[in-house]
PDB file of N, CA and C in Angstrom:
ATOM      1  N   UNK A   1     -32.833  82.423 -16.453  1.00  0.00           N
ATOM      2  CA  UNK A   1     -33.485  81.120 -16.524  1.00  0.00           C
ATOM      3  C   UNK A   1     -34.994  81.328 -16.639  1.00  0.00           C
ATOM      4  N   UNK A   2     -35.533  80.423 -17.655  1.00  0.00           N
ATOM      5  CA  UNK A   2     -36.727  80.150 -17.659  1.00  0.00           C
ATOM      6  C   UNK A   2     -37.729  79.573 -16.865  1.00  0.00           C
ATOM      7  N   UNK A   3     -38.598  79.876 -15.749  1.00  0.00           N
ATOM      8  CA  UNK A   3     -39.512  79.123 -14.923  1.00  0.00           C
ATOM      9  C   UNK A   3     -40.856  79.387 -15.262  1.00  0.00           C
ATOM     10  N   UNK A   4     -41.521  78.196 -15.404  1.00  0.00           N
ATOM     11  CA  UNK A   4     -42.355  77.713 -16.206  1.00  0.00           C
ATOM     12  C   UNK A   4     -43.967  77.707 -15.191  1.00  0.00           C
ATOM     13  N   UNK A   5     -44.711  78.404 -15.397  1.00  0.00           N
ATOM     14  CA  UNK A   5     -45.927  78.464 -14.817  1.00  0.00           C
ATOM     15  C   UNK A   5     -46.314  77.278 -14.418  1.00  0.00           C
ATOM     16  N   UNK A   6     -46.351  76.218 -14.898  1.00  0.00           N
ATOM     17  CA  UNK A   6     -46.274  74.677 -14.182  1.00  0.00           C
ATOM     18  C   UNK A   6     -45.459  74.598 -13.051  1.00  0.00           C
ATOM     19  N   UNK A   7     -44.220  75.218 -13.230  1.00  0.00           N
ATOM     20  CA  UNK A   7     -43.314  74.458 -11.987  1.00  0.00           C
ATOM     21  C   UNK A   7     -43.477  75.488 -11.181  1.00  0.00           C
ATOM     22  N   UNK A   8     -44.482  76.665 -11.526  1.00  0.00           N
ATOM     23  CA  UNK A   8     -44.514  77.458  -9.935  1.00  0.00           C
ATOM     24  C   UNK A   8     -45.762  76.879  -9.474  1.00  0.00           C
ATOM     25  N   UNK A   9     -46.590  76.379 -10.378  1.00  0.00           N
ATOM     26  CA  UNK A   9     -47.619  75.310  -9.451  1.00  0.00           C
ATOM     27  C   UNK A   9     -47.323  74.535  -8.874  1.00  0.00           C
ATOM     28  N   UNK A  10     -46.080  73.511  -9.220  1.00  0.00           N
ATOM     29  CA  UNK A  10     -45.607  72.582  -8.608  1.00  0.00           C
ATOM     30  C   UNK A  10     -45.300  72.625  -6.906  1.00  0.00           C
ATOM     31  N   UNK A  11     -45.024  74.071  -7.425  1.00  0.00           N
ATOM     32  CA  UNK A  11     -44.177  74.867  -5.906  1.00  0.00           C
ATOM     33  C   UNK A  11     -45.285  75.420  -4.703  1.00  0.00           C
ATOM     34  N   UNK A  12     -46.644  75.886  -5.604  1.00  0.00           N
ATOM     35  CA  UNK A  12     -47.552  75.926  -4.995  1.00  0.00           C
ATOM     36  C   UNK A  12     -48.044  74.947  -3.928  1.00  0.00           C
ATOM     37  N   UNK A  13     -48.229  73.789  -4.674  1.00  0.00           N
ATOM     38  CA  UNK A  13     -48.597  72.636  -4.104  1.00  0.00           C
ATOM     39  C   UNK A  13     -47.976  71.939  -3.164  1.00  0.00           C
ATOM     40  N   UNK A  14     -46.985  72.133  -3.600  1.00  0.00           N
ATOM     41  CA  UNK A  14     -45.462  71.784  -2.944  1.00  0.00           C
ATOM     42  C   UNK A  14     -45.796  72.923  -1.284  1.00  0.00           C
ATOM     43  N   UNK A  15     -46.172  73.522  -1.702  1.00  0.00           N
ATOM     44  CA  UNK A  15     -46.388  74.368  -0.332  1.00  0.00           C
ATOM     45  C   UNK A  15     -47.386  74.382   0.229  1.00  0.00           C
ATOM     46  N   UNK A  16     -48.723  73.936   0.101  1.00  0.00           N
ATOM     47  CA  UNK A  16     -49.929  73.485   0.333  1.00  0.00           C
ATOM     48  C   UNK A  16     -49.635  71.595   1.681  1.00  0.00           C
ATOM     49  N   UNK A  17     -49.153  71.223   0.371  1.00  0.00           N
ATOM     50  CA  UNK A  17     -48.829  69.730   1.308  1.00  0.00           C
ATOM     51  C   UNK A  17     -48.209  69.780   2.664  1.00  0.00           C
ATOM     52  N   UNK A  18     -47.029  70.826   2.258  1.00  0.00           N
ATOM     53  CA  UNK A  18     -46.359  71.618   3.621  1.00  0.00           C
ATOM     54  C   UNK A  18     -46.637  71.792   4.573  1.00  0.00           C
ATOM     55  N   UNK A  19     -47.960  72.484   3.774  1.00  0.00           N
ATOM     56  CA  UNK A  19     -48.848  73.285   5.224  1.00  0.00           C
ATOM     57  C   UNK A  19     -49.796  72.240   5.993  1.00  0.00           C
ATOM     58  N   UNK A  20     -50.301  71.103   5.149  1.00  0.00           N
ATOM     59  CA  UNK A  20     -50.982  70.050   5.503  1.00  0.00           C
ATOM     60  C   UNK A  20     -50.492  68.715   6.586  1.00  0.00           C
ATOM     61  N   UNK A  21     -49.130  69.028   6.266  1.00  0.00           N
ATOM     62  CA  UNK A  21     -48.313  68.203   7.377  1.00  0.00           C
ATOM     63  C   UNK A  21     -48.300  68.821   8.459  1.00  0.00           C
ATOM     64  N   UNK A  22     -48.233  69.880   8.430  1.00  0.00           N
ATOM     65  CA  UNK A  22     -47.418  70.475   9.463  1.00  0.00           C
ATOM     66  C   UNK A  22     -48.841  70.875  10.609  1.00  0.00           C
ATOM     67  N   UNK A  23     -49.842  70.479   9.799  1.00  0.00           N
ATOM     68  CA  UNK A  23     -51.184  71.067  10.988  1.00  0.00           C
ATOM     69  C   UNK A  23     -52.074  69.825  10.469  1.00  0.00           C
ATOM     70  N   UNK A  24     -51.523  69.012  10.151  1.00  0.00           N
ATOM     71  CA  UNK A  24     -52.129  67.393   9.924  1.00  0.00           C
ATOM     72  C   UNK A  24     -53.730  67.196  11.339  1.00  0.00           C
ATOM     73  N   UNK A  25     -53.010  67.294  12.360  1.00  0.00           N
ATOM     74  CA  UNK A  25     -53.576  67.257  13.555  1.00  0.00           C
ATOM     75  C   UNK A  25     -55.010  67.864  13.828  1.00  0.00           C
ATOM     76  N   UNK A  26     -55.154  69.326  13.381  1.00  0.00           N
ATOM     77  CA  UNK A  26     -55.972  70.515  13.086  1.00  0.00           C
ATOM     78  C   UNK A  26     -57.145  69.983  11.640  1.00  0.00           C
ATOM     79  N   UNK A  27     -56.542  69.796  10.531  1.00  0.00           N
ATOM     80  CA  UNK A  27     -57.277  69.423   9.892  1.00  0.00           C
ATOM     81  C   UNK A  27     -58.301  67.844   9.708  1.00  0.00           C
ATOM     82  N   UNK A  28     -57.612  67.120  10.391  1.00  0.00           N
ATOM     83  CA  UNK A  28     -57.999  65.580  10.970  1.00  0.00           C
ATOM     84  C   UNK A  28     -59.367  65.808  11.882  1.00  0.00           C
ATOM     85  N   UNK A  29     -58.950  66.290  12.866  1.00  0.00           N
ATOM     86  CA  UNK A  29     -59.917  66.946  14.249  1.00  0.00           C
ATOM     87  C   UNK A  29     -60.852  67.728  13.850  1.00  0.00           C
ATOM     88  N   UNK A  30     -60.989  68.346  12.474  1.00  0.00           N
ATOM     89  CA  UNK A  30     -61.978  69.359  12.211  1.00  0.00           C
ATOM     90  C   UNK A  30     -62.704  68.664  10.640  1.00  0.00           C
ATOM     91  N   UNK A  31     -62.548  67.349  10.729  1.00  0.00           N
ATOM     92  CA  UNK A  31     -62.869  67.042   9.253  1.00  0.00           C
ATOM     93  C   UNK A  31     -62.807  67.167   8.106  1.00  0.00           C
ATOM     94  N   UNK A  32     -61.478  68.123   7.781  1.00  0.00           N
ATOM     95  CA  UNK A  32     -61.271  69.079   7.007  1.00  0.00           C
ATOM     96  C   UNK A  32     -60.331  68.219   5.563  1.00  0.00           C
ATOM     97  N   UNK A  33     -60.227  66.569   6.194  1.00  0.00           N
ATOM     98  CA  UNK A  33     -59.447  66.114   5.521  1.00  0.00           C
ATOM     99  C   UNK A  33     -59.799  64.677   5.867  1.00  0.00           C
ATOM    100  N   UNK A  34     -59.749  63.678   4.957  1.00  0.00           N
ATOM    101  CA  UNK A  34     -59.912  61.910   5.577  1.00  0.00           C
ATOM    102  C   UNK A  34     -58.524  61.490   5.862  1.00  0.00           C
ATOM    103  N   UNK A  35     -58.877  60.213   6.367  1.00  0.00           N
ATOM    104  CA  UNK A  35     -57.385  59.546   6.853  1.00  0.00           C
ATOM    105  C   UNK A  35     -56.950  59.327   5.709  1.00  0.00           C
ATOM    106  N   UNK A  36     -57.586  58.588   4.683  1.00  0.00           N
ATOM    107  CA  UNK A  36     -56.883  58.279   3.597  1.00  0.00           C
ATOM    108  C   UNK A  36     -56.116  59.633   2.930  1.00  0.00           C
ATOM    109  N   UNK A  37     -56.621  60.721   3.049  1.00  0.00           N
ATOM    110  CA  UNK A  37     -55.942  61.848   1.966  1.00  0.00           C
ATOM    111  C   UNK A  37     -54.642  62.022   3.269  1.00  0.00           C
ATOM    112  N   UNK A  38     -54.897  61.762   4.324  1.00  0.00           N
ATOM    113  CA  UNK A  38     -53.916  62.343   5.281  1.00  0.00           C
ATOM    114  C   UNK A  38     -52.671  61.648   4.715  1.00  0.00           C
ATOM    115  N   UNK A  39     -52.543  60.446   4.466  1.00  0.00           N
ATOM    116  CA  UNK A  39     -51.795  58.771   4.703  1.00  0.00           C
ATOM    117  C   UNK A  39     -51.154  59.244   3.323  1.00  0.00           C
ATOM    118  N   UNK A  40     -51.736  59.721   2.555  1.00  0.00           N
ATOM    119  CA  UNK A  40     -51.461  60.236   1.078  1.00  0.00           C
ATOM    120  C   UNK A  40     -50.405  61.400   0.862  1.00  0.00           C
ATOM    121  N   UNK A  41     -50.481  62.564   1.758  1.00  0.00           N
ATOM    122  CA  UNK A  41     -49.776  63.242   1.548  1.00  0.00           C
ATOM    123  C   UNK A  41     -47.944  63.453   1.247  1.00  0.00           C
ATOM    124  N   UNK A  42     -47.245  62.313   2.472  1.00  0.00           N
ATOM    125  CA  UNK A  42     -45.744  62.272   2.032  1.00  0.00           C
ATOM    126  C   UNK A  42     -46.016  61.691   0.642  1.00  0.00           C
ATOM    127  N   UNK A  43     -46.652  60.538  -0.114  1.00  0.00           N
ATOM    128  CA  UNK A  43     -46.344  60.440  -1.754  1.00  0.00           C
ATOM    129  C   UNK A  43     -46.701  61.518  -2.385  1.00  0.00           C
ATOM    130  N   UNK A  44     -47.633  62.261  -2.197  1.00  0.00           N
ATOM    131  CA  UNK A  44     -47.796  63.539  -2.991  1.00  0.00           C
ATOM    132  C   UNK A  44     -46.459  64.549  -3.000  1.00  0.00           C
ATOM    133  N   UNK A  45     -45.660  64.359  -1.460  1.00  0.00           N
ATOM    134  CA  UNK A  45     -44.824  65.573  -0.908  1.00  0.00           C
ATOM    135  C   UNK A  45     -43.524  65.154  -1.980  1.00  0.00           C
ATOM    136  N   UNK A  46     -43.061  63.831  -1.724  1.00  0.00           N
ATOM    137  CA  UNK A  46     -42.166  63.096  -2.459  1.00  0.00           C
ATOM    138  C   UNK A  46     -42.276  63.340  -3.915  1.00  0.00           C
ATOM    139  N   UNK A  47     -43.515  62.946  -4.616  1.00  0.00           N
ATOM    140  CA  UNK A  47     -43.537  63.055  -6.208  1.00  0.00           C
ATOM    141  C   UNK A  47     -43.809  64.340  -6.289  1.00  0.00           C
ATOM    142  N   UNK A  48     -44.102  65.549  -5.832  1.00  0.00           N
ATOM    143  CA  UNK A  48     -43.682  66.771  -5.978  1.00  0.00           C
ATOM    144  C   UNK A  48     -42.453  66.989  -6.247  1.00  0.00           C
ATOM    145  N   UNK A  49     -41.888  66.997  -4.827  1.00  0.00           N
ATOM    146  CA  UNK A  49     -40.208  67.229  -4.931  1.00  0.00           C
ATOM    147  C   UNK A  49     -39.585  66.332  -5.969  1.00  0.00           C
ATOM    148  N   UNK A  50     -40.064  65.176  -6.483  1.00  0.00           N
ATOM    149  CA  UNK A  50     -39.432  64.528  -7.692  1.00  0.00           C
ATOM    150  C   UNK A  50     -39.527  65.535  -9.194  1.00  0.00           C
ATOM    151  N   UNK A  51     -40.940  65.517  -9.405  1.00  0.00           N
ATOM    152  CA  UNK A  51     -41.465  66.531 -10.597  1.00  0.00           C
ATOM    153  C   UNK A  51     -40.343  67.703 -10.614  1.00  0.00           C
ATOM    154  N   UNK A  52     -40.141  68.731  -9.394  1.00  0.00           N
ATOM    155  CA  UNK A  52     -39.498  70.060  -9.457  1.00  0.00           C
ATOM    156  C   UNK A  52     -37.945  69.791  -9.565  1.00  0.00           C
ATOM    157  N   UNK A  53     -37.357  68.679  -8.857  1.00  0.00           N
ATOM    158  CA  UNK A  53     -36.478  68.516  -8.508  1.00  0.00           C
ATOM    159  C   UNK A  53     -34.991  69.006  -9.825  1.00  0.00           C
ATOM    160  N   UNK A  54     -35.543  68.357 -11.457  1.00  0.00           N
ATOM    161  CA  UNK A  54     -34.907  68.545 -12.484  1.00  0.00           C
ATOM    162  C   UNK A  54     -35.131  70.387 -12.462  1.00  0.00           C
ATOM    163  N   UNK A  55     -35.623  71.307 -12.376  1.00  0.00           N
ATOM    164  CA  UNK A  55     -35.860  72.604 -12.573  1.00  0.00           C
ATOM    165  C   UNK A  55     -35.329  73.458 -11.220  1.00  0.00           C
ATOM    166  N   UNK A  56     -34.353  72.768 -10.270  1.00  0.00           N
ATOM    167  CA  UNK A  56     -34.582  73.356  -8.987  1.00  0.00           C
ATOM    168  C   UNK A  56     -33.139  74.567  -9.301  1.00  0.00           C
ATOM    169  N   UNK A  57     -33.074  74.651 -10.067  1.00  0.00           N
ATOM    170  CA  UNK A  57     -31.617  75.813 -10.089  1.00  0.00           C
ATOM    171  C   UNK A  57     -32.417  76.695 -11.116  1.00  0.00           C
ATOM    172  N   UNK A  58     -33.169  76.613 -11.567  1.00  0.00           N
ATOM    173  CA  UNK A  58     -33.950  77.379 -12.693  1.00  0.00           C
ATOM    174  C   UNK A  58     -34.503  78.458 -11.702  1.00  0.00           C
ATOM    175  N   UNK A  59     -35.830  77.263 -10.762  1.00  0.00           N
ATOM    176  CA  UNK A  59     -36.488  77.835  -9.507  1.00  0.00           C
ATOM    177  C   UNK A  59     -35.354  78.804  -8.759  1.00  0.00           C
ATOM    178  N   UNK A  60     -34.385  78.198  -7.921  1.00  0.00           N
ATOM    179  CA  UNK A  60     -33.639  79.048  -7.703  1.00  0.00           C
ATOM    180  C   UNK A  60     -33.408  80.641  -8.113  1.00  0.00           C
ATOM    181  N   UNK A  61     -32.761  80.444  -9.171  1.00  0.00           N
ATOM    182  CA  UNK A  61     -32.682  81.668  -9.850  1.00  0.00           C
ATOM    183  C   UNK A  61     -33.945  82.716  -9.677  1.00  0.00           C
ATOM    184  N   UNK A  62     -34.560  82.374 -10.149  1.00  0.00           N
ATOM    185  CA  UNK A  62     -35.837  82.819 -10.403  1.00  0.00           C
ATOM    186  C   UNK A  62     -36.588  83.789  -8.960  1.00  0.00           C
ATOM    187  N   UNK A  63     -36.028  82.704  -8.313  1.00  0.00           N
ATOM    188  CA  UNK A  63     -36.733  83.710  -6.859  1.00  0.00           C
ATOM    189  C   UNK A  63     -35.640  84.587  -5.881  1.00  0.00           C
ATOM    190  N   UNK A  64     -34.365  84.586  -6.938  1.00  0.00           N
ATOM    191  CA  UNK A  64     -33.000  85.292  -6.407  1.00  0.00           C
ATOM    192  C   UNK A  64     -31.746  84.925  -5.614  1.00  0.00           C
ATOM    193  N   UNK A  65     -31.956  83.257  -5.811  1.00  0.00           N
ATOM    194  CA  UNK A  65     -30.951  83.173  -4.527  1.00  0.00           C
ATOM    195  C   UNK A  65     -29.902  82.810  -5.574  1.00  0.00           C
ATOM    196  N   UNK A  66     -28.764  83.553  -4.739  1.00  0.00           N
ATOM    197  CA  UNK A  66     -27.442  83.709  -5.297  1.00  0.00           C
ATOM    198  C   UNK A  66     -26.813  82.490  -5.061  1.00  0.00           C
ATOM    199  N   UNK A  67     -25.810  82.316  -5.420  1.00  0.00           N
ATOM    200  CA  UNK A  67     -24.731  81.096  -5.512  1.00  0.00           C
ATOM    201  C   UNK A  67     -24.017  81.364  -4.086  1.00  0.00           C
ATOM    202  N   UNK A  68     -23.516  82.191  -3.814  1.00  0.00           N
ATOM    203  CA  UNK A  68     -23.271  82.751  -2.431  1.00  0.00           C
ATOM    204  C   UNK A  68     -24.470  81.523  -1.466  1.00  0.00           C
ATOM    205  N   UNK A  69     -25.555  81.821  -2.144  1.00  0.00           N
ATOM    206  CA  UNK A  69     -26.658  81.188  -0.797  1.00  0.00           C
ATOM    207  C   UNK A  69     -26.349  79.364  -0.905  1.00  0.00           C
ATOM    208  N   UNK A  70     -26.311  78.973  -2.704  1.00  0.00           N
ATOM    209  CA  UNK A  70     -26.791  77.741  -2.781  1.00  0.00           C
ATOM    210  C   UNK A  70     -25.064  77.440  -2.020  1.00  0.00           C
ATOM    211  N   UNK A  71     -24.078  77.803  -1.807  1.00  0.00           N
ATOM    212  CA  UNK A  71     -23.005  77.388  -1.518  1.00  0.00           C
ATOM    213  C   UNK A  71     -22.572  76.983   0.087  1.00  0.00           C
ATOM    214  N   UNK A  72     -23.931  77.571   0.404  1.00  0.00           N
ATOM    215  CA  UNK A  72     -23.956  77.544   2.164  1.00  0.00           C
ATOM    216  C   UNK A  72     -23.877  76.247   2.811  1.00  0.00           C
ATOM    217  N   UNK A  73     -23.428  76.014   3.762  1.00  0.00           N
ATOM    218  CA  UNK A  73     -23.193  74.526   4.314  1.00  0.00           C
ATOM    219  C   UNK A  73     -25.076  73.355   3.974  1.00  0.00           C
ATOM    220  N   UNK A  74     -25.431  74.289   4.530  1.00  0.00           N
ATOM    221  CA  UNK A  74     -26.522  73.757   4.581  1.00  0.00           C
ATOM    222  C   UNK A  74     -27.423  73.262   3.106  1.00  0.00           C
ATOM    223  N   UNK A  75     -27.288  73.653   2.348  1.00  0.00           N
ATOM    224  CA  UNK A  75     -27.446  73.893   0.849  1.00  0.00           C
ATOM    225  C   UNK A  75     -26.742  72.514   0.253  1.00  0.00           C
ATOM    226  N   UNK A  76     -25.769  72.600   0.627  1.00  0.00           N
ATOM    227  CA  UNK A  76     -24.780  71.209  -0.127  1.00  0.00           C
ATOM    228  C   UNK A  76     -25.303  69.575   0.688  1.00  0.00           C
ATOM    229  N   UNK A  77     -24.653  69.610   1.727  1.00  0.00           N
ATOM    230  CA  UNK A  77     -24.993  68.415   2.467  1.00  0.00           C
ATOM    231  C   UNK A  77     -25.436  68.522   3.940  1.00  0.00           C
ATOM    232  N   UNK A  78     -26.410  68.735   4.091  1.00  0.00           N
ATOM    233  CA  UNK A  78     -26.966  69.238   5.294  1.00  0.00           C
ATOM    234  C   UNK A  78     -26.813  67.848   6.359  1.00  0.00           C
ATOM    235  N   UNK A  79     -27.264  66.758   5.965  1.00  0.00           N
ATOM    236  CA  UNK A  79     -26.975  65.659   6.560  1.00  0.00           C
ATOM    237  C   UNK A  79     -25.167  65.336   7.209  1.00  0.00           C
ATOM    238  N   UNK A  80     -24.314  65.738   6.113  1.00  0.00           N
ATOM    239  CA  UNK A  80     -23.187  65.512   6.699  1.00  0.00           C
ATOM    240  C   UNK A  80     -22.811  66.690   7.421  1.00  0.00           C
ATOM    241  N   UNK A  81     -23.077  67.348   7.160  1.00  0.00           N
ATOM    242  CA  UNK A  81     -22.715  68.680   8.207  1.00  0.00           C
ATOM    243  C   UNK A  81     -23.614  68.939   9.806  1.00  0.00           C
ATOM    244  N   UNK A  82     -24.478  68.408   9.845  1.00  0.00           N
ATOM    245  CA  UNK A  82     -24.909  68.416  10.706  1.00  0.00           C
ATOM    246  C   UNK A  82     -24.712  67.047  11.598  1.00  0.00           C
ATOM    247  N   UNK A  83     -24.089  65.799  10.881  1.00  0.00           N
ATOM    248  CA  UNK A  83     -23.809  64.324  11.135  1.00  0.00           C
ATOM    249  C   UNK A  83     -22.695  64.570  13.006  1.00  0.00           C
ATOM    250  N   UNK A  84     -22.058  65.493  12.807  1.00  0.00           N
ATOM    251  CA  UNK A  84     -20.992  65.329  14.215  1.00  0.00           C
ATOM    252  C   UNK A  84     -20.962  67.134  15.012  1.00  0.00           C
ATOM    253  N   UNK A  85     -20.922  67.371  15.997  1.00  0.00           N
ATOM    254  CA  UNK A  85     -20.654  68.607  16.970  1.00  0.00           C
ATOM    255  C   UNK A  85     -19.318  69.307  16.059  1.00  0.00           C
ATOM    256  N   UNK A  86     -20.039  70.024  14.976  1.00  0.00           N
ATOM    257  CA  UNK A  86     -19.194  70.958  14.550  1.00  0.00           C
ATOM    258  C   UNK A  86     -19.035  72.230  14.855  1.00  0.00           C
ATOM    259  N   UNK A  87     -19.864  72.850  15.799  1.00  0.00           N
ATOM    260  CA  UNK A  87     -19.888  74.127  16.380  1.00  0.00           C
ATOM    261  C   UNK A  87     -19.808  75.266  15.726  1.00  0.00           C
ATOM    262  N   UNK A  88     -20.491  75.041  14.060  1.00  0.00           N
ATOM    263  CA  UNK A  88     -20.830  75.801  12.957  1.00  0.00           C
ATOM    264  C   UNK A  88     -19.085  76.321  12.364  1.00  0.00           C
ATOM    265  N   UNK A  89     -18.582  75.714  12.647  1.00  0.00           N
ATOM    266  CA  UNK A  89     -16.894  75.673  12.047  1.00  0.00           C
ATOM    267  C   UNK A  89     -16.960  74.763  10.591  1.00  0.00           C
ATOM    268  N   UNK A  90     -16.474  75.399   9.887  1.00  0.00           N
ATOM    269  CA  UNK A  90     -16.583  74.973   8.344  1.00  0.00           C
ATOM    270  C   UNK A  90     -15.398  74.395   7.571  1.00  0.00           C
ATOM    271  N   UNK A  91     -14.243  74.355   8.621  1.00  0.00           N
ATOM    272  CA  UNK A  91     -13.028  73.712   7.921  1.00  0.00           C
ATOM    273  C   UNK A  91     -13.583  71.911   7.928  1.00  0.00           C
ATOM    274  N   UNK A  92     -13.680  71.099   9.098  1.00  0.00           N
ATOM    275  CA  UNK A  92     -13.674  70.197   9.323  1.00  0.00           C
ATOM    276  C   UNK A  92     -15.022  69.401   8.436  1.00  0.00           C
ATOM    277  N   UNK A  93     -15.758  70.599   8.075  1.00  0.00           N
ATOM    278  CA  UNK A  93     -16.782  70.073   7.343  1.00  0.00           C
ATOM    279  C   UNK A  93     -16.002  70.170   5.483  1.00  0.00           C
ATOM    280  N   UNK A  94     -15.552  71.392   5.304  1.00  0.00           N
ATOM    281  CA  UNK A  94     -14.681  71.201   4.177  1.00  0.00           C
ATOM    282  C   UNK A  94     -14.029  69.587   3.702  1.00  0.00           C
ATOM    283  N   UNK A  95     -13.720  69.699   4.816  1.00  0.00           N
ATOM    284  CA  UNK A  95     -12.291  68.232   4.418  1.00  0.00           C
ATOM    285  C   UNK A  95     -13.276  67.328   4.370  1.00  0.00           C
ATOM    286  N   UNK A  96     -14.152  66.652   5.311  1.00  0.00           N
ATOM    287  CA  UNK A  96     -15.003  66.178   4.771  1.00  0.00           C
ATOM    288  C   UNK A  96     -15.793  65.334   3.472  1.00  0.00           C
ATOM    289  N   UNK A  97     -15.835  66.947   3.328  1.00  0.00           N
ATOM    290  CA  UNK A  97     -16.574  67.181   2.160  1.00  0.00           C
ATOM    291  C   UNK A  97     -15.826  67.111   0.767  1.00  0.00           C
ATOM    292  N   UNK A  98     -14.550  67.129   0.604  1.00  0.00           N
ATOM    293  CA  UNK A  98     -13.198  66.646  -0.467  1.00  0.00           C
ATOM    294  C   UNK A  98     -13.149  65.617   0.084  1.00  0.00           C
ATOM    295  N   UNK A  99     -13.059  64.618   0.556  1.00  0.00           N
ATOM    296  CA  UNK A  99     -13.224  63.287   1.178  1.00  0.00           C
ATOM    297  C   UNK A  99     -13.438  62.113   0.201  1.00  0.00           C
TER     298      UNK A  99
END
């Protein structure tokens, strides 16, 4: 698969915003950022992940993860698998998941 110097910027950025959430607090407190760019960031985080979203098996590939990986519970429907006390048991999430 082809990945496109754009969509590893995408991914860049995509990882920048990441980092901006996640120490929101740090950069606020040190001026390092306004409220408004703060307030801004989930639409940036969102229309990122929109932009990459069509290329994300390309991306995949690209940085090695096997089908083995994308097939992992967590990978498919993380929301329903994590929805009830499954005790990392994968039948009950199977059936489920044919449902």
């Amino acid at each position: 698969a082809v990945v496109s110097t754009q969509s590893t910027g995408k991914m860049y950025n995509l990882y920048l915003v990441t980092i901006l959430q996640e120490n929101i607090s740090f950069f606020l407190t040190n001026n390092l950022i306004s409220r408004k760019g703060a307030a801004g960031l989930r639409d940036d985080f969102d229309a990122l992940v929109k932009e990459i979203a069509p290329e994300s098996l390309a991306l995949a590939e690209g940085f090695g993860i096997t089908e083995e990986m994308l097939s992992a519970p967590i990978a498919r429907d993380w929301e329903l698998y994590n929805s009830y006390d499954n005790a990392g048991e994968m039948k009950e999430f199977e059936d489920r998941v044919r449902s």
